[in-house]
Protein backbone atom coordinates (compact mmCIF):
# COMPACT_ATOMS: atom_id res chain seq x y z
CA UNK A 1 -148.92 23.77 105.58
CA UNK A 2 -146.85 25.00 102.24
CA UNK A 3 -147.44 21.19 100.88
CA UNK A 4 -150.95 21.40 101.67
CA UNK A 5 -151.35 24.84 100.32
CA UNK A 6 -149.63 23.07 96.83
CA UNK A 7 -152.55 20.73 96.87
CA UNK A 8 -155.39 22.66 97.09
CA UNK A 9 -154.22 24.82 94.51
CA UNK A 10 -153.27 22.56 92.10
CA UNK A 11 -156.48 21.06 92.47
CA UNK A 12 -158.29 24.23 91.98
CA UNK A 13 -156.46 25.01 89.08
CA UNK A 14 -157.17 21.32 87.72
CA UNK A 15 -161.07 21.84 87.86
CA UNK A 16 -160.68 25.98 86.46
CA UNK A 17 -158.58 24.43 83.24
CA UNK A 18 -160.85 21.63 83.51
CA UNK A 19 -163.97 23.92 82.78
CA UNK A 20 -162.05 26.32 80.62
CA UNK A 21 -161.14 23.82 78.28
CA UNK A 22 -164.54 22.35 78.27
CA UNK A 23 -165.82 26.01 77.66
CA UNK A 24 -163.06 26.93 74.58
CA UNK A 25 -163.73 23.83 73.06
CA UNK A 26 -167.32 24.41 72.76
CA UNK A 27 -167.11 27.72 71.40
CA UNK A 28 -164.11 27.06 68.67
CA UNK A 29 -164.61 27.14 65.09
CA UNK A 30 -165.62 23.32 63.08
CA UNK A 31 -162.64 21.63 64.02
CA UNK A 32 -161.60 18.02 64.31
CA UNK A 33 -161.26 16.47 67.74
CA UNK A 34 -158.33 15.28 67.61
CA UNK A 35 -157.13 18.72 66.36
CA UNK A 36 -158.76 20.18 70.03
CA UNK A 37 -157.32 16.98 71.49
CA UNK A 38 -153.75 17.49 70.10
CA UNK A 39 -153.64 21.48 70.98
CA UNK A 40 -155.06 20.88 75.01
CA UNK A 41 -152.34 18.24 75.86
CA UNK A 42 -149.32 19.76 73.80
CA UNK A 43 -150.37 22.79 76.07
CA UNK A 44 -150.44 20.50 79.13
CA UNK A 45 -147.45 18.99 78.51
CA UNK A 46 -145.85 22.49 78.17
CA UNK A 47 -147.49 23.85 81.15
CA UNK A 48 -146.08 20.76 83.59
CA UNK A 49 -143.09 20.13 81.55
CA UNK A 50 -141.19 22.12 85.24
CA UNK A 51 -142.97 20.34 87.45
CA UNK A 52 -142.37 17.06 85.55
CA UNK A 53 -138.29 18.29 85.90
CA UNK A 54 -138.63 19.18 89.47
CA UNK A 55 -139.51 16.03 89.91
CA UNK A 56 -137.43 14.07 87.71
CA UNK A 57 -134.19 16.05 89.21
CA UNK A 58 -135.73 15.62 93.30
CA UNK A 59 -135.80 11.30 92.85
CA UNK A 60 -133.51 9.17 91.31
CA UNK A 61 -136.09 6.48 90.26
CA UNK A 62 -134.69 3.40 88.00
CA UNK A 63 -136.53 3.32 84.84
CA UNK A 64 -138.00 -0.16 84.53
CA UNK A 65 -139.88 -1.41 81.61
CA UNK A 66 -142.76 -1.77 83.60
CA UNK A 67 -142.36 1.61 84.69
CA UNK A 68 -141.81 2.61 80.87
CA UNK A 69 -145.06 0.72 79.87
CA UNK A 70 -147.05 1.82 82.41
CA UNK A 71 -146.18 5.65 81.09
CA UNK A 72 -146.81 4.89 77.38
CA UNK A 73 -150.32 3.52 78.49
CA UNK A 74 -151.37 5.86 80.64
CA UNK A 75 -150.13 8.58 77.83
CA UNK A 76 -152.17 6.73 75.01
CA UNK A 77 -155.32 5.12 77.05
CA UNK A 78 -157.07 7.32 79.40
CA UNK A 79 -154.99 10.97 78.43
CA UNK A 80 -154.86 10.84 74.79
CA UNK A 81 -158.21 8.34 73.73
CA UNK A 82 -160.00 10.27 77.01
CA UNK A 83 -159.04 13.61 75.53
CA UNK A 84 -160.27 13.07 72.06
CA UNK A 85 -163.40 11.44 73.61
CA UNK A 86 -163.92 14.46 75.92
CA UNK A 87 -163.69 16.88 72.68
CA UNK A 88 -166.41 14.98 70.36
CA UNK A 89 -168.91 14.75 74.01
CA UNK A 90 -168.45 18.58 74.00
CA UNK A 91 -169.31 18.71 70.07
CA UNK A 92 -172.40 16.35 69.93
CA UNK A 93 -173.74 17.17 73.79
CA UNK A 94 -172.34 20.27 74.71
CA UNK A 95 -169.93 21.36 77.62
CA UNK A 96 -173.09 21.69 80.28
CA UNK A 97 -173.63 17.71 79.63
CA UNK A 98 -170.17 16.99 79.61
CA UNK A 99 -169.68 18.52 83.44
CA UNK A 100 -172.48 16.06 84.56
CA UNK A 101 -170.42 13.36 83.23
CA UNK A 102 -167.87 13.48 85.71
CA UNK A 103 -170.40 13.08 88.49
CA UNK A 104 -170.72 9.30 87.39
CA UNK A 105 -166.83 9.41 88.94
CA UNK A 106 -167.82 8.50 92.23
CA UNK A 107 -170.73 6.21 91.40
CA UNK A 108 -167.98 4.25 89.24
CA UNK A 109 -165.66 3.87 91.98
CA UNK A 110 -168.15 2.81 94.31
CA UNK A 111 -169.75 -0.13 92.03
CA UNK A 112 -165.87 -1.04 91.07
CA UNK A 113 -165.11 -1.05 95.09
CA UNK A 114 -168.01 -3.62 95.29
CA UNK A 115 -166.88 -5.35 92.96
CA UNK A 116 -162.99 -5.97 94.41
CA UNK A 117 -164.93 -6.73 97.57
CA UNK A 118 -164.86 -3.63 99.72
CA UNK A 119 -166.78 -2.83 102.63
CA UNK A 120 -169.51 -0.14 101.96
CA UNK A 121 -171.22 1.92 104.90
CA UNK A 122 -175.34 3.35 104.16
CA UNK A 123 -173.10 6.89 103.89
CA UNK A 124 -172.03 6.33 100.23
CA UNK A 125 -175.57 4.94 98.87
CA UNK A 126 -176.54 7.79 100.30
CA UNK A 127 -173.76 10.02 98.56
CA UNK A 128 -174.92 7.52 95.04
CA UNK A 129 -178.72 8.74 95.76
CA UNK A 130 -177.47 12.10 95.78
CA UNK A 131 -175.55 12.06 93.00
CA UNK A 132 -177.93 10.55 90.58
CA UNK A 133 -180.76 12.49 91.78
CA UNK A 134 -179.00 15.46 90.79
CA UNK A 135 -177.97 14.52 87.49
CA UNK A 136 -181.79 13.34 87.03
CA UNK A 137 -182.65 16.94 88.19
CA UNK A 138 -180.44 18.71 86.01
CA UNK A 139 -180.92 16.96 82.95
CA UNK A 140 -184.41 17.58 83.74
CA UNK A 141 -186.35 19.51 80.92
CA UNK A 142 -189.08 22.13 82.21
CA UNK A 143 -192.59 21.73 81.21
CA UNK A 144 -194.28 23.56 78.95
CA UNK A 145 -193.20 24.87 75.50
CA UNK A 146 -190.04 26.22 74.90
């Protein structure tokens, strides 16, 4: 029960900072986006620097080069290009646009699943329909003037 109380509110707190940070980036001052990218994962870092110790003190792993690659990778690939990415979307589209980005997620991970060969059930092409026919709804633009 405590680990699965953990869980759920570490996600929840992912998706509020999530949305925060999409909201505070839109509203700052001209600034570059790697300036916005820099300050949001120096304060990441900060803010799971105990967890990361908590961890790092509960397992004695062996530190590998693979496992040291793997780390630099994921720090430089999809955390610090993503984050800098995610900061000029906000500034050319806005942070409303930017949410319905990350309902392409799951339609990624399905066509990648197909792709690798896994079995798909009618349940997630109808979860895809869903999903795209809300994004086409919401990026819908009313009629008449404006």
């Amino acid at each position: 029960p405590f680990a699965a109380a953990c869980v759920v509110s570490f996600v929840l707190g992912a998706g509020l900072s999530y949305a925060v940070n999409a909201v505070l980036t839109r509203r700052t001052p001209k600034t570059p986006a790697s300036v916005l990218a820099a300050g949001a994962l120096s304060c990441a870092a900060l803010m799971s620097l105990p967890f990361g110790i908590w961890a790092a003190w509960q397992n004695e792993l062996p530190a590998t080069t693979l496992g040291w690659s793997s780390l630099i990778w994921l720090g430089i690939g999809p955390t610090a290009v993503a984050t800098v990415l995610f900061m000029r979307i906000i500034e050319r589209a806005g942070a409303g646009f930017l949410s319905l980005v990350n309902y392409i997620v799951p339609v990624i991970a399905l066509l990648t699943g197909l792709a690798f060969g896994e079995s798909v059930s009618w349940n997630a092409y109808l979860g895809l329909a869903i999903i795209l026919g809300g994004i086409a709804q919401a990026r819908r633009t009313p009629p008449g003037p404006r």
